[in-house]
Each structure stands twice: as C-alpha cells, then as structure tokens.
C-alpha atoms as a PDB file:
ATOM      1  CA  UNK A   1      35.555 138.571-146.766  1.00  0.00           C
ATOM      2  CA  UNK A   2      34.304 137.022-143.446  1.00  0.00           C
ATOM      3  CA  UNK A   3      36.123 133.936-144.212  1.00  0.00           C
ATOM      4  CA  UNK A   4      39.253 135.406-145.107  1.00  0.00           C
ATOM      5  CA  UNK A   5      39.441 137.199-142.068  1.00  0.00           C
ATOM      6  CA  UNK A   6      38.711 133.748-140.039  1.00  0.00           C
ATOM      7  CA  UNK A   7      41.259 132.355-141.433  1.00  0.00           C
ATOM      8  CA  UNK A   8      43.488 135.388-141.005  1.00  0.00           C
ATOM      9  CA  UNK A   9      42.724 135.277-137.041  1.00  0.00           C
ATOM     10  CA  UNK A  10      43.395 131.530-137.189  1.00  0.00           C
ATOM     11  CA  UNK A  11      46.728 132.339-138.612  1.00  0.00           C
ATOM     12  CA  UNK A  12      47.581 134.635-136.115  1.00  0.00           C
ATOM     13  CA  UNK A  13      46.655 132.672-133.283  1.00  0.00           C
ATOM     14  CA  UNK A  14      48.923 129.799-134.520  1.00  0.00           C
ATOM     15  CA  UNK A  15      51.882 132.536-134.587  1.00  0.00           C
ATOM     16  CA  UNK A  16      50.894 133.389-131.406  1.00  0.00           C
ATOM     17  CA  UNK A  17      50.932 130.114-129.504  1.00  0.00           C
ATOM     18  CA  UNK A  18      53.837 129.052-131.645  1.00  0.00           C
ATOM     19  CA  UNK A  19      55.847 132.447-129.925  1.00  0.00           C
ATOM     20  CA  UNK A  20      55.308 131.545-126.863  1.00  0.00           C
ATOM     21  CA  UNK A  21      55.714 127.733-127.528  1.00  0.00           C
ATOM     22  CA  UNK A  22      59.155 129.378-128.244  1.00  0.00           C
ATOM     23  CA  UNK A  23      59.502 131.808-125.566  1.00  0.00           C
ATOM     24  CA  UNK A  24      58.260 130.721-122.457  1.00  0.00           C
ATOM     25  CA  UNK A  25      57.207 126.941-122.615  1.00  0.00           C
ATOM     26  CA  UNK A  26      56.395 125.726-119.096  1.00  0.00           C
ATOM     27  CA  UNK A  27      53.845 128.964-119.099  1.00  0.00           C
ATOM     28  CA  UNK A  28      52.276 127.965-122.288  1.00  0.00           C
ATOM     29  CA  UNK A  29      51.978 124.117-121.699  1.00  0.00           C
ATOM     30  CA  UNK A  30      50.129 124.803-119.215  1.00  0.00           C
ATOM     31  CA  UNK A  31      47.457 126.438-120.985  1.00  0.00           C
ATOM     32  CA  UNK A  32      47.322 124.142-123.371  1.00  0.00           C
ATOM     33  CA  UNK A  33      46.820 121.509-121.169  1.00  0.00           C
ATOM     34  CA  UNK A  34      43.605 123.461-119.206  1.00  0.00           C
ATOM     35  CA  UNK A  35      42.427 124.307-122.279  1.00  0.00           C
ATOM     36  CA  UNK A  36      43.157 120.919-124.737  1.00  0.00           C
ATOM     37  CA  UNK A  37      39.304 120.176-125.154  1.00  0.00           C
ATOM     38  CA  UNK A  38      38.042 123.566-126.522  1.00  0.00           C
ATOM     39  CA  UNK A  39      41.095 124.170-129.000  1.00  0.00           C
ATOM     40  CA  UNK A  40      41.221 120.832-131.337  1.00  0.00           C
ATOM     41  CA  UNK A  41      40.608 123.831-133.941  1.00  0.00           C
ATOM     42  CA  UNK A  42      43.684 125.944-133.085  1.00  0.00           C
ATOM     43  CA  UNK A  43      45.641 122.831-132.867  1.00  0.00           C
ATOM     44  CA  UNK A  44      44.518 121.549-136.758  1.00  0.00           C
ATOM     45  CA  UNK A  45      45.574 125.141-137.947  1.00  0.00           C
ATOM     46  CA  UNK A  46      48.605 125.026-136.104  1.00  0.00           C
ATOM     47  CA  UNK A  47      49.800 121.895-138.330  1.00  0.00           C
ATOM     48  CA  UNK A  48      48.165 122.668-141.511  1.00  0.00           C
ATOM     49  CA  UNK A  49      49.671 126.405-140.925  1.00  0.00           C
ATOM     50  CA  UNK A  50      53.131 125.617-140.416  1.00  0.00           C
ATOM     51  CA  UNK A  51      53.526 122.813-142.424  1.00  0.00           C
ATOM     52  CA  UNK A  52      52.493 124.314-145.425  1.00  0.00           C
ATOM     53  CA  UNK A  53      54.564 127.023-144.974  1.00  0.00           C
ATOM     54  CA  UNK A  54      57.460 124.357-144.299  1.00  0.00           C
ATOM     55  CA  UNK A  55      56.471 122.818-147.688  1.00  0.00           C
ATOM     56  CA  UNK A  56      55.961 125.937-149.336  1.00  0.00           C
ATOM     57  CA  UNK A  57      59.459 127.513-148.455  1.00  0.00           C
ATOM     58  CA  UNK A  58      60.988 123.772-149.114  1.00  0.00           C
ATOM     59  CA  UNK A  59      59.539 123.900-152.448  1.00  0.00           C
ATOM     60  CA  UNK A  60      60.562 127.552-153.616  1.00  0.00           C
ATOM     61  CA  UNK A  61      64.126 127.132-152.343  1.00  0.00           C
ATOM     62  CA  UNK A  62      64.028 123.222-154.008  1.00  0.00           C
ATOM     63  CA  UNK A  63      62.873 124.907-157.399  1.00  0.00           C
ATOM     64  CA  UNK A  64      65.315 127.767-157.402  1.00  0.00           C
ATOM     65  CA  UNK A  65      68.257 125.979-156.590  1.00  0.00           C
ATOM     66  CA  UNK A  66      68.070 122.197-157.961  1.00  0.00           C
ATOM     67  CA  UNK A  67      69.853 119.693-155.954  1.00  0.00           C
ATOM     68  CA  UNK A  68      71.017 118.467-159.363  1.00  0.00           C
ATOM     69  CA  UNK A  69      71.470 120.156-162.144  1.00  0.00           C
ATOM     70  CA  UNK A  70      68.380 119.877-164.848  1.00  0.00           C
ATOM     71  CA  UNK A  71      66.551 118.225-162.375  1.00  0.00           C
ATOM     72  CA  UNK A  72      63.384 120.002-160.811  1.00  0.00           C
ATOM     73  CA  UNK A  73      60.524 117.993-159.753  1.00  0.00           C
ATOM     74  CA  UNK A  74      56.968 119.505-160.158  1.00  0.00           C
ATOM     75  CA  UNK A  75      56.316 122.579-157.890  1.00  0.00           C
ATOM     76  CA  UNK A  76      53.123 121.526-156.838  1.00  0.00           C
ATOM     77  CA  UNK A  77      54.319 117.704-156.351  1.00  0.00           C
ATOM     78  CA  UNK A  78      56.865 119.114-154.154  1.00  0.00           C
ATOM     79  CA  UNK A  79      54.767 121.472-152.105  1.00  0.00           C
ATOM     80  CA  UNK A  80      51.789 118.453-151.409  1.00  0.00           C
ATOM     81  CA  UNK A  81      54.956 115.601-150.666  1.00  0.00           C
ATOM     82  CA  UNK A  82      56.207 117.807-147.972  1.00  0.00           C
ATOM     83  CA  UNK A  83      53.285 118.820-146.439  1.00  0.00           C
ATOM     84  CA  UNK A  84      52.055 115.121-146.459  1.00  0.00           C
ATOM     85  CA  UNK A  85      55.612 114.245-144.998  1.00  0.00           C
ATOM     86  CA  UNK A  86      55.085 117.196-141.983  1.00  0.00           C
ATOM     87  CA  UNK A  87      51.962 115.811-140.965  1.00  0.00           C
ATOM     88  CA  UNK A  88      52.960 111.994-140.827  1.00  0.00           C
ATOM     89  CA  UNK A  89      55.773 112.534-139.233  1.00  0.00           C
ATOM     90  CA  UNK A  90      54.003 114.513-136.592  1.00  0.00           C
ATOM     91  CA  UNK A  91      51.168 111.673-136.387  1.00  0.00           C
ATOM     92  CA  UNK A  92      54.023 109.088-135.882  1.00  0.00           C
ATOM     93  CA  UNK A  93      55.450 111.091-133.354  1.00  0.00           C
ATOM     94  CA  UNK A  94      52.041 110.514-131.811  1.00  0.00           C
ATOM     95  CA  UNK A  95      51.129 106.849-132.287  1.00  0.00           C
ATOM     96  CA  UNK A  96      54.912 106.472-130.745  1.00  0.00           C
ATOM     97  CA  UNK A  97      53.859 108.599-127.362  1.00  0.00           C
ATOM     98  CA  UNK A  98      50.631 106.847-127.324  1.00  0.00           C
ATOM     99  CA  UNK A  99      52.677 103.253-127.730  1.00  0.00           C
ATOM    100  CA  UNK A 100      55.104 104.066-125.034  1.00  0.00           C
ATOM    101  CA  UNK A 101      52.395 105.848-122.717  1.00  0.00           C
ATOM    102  CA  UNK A 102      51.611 102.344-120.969  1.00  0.00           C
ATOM    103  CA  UNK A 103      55.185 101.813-120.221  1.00  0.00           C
ATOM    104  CA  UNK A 104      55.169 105.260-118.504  1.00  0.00           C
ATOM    105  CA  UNK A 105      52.102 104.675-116.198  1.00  0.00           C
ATOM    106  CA  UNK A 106      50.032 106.917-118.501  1.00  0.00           C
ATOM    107  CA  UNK A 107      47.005 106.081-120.127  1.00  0.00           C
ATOM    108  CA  UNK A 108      46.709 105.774-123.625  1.00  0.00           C
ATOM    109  CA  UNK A 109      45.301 108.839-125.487  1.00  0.00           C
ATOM    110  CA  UNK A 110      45.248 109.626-128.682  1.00  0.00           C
ATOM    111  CA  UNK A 111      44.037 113.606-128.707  1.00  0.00           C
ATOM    112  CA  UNK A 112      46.448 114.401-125.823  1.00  0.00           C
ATOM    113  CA  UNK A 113      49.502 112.365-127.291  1.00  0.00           C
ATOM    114  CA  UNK A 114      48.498 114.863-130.973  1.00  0.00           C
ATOM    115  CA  UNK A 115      49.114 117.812-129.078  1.00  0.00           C
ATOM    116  CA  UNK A 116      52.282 116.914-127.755  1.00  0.00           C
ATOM    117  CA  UNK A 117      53.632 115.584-130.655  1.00  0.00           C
ATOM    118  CA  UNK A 118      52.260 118.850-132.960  1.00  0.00           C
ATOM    119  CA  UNK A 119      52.922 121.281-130.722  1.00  0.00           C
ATOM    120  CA  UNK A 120      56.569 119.995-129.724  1.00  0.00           C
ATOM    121  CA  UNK A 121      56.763 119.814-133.354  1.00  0.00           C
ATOM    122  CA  UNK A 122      56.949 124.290-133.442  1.00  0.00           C
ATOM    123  CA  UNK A 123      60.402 125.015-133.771  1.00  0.00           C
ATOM    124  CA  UNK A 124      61.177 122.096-136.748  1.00  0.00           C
ATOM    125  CA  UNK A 125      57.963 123.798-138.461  1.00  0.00           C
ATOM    126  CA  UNK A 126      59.577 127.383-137.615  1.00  0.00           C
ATOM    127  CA  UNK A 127      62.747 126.250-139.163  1.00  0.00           C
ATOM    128  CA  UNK A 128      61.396 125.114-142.311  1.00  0.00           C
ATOM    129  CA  UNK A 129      60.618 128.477-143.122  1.00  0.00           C
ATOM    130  CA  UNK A 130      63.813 129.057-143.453  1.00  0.00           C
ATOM    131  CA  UNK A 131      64.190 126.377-145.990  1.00  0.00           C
ATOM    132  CA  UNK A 132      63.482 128.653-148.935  1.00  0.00           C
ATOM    133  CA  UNK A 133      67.419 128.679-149.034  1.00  0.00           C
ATOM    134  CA  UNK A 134      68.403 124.949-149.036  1.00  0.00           C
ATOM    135  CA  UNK A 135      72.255 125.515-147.192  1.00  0.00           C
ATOM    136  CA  UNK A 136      69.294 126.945-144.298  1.00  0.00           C
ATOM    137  CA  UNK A 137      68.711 123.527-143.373  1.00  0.00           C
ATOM    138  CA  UNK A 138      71.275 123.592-140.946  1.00  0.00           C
ATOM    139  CA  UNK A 139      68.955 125.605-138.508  1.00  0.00           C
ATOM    140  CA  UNK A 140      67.513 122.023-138.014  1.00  0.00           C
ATOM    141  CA  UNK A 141      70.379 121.412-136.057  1.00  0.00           C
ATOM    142  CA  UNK A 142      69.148 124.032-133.282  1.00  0.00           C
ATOM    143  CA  UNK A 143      65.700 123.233-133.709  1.00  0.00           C
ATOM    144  CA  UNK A 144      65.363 119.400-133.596  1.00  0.00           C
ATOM    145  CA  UNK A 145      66.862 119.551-129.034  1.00  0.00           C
ATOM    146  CA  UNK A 146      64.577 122.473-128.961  1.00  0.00           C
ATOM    147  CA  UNK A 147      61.847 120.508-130.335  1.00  0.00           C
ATOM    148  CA  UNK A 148      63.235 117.815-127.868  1.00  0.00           C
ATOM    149  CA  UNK A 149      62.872 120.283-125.158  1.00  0.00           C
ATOM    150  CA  UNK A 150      59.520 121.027-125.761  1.00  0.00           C
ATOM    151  CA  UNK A 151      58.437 117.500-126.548  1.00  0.00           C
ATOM    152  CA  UNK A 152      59.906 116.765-122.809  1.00  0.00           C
ATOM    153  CA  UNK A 153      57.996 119.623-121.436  1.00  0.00           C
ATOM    154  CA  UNK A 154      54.896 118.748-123.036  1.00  0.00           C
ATOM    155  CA  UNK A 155      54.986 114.968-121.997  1.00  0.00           C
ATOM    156  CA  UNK A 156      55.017 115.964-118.113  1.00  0.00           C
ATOM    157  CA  UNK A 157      52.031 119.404-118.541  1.00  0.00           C
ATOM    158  CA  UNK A 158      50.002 117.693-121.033  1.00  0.00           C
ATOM    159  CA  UNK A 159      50.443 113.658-120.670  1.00  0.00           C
ATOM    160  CA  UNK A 160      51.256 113.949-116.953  1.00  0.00           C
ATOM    161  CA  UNK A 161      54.608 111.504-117.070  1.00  0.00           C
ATOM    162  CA  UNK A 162      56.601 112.026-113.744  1.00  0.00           C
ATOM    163  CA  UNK A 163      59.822 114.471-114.166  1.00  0.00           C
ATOM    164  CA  UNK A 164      62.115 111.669-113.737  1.00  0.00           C
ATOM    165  CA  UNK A 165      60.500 109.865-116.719  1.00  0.00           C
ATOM    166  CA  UNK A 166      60.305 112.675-118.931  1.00  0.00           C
ATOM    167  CA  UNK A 167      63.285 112.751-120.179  1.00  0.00           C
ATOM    168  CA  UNK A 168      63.687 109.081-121.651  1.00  0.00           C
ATOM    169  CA  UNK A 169      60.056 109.065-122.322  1.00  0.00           C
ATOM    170  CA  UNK A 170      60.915 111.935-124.613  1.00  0.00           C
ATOM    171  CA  UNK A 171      64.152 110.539-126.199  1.00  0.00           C
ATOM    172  CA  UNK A 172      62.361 106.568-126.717  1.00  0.00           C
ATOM    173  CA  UNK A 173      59.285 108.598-128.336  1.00  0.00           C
ATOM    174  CA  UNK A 174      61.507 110.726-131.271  1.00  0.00           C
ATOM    175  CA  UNK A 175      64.101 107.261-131.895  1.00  0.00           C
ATOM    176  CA  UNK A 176      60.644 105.255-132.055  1.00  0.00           C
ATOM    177  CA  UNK A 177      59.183 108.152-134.288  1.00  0.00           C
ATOM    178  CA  UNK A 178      62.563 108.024-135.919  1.00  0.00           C
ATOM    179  CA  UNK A 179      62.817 104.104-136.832  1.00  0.00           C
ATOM    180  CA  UNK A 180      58.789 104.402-137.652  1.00  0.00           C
ATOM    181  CA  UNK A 181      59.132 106.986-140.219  1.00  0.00           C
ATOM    182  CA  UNK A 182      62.411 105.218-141.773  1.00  0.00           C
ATOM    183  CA  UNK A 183      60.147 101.692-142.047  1.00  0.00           C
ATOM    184  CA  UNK A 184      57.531 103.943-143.704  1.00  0.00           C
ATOM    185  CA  UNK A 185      60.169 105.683-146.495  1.00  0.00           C
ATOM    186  CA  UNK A 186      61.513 101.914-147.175  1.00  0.00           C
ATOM    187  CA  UNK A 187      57.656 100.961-147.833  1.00  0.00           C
ATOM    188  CA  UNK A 188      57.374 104.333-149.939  1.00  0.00           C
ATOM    189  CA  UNK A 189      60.626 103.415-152.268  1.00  0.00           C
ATOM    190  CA  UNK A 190      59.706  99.637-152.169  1.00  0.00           C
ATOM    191  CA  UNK A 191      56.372 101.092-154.176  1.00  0.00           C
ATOM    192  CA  UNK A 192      58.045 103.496-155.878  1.00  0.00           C
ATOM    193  CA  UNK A 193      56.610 106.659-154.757  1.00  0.00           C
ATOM    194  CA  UNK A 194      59.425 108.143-153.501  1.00  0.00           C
END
C-alpha cells in the first residue's frame, strides 16, 4: 500500500510540473533549474510517466483501429517499441544539446542537457495521450513549436545559452535530434527490427 501511494504522489507530481511546464514556463524553468540536483527522481518519473502513457494510448488506438486491415501487431510489442522510441528520442535530443553546447559557449553536461531535452519534451508526451484515436495525431502539429518553445526556454534557464543564441541553438538541437533519430531507424530496418 505504501508503495502504491509513492508511486501515486510521483504521478502527481509529474502532472503537476508538466501543468505548469504548460502554463507558465519561464516561472517553472526556473525552478527547475535551482532545484536540478535534488529532483533526478521527479525527472525519471516524468519520462517513464508520460511515455508510457504515450505508448499505452498509441497502442490501444493502434489495436482498435489497424492501419491496415488484418494487420495488428502484438499489444505488448507495441506498447514496449513506443516507449523505447519516447525515451531515445528524448536521449538524442540530449546527446544533440550536449554536442552543440561547445559551439554555444556552454559547457558540456550531460544531466542538465536530460532535463532540457525531457522536460521540453511535455507537450509531445501530453499529446500522445491523445493518440488512443490515431486521426488525433494531428495535435502533434501544435505540440511539436510548443515543445520548440519550451526547448528554447529551457536552453537559456537551465543550460544558460545567451537569448540571442537560444533560438538557433534550439532549432540546430531538434534538426540534429531529427537527422540522429532518422540514422538510427535506417540502422533499425537495415537489422530488421523495425
């Protein structure tokens, strides 16, 4: 029971922070950059939370209504694939921040350049919710300058990169992120795992 309601407080915080991730970003940048060292825990459950509830409404709305007719691939194959998917493509989100950061007069690091990345990641997570009806995905068209947005934001609380930078730091990090993740799917098919 105790650990059920841990997790159930961990779940609530993510909601929390993701809301006003959402609602007033500036504000809550800022406290997650004071407060980056003591919350590596809120910032794993924020990823694991919302990306298996991405992969989980992906799933449902993939097995309900098949892309093809008579073809449904494996519930739980589904549900672990996109979840797997979520997080890499938040962790090369990262290792593309933390790549650039050098060109931007920033140190490199690695925790910092995570929490960007995940938690600029909110409203693409958010979104996927929505995903449990397929057609839905066209909320991704909102979310992904939101995400943008708060990727831009985050860069200049968290990573400290000069206003003037922030903007094309942002934009080189997500078509970096972008070209890394489509090298990584033409590995994937080369091997035939996806």
């Amino acid at each position: 029971m105790r650990r059920y309601a841990e997790t159930a407080r961990h779940a609530g915080q993510v909601f929390c922070r993701a809301w006003r991730l959402v609602a007033a970003p500036t504000a809550e940048w800022q406290a997650i950059a004071a407060s980056l060292g003591q919350e590596q825990r809120l910032l794993r459950w924020h990823v694991v939370v919302l990306s298996a509830l991405f992969a989980l409404a992906w799933s449902l709305g993939v097995a309900w209504a098949p892309m093809q007719p008579g073809v449904t691939p494996s519930y739980l194959s589904s549900v672990t694939t996109t979840f797997f998917l979520c997080v890499v493509a938040i962790m090369l989100l990262t290792l593309a921040i933390v790549l650039l950061l050098p060109m931007y007069e920033r140190p490199r690091d690695w925790g910092r350049a995570w929490a960007v990345s995940a938690y600029s990641a909110t409203p693409l997570l958010l979104c996927g919710m929505l995903l449990i009806v397929p057609i839905l995905v066209i909320a991704m068209v909102v979310a992904l300058p939101y995400a943008g947005y708060l990727l831009y934001i985050g860069l200049q609380e968290v990573l400290g990169a000069r206003r003037g930078d922030a903007a094309e730091f942002a934009a080189a990090a997500m078509v970096a992120a972008s070209l890394l993740s489509m090298q990584l799917g033409a590995a994937l098919a080369a091997l035939g795992v996806m």
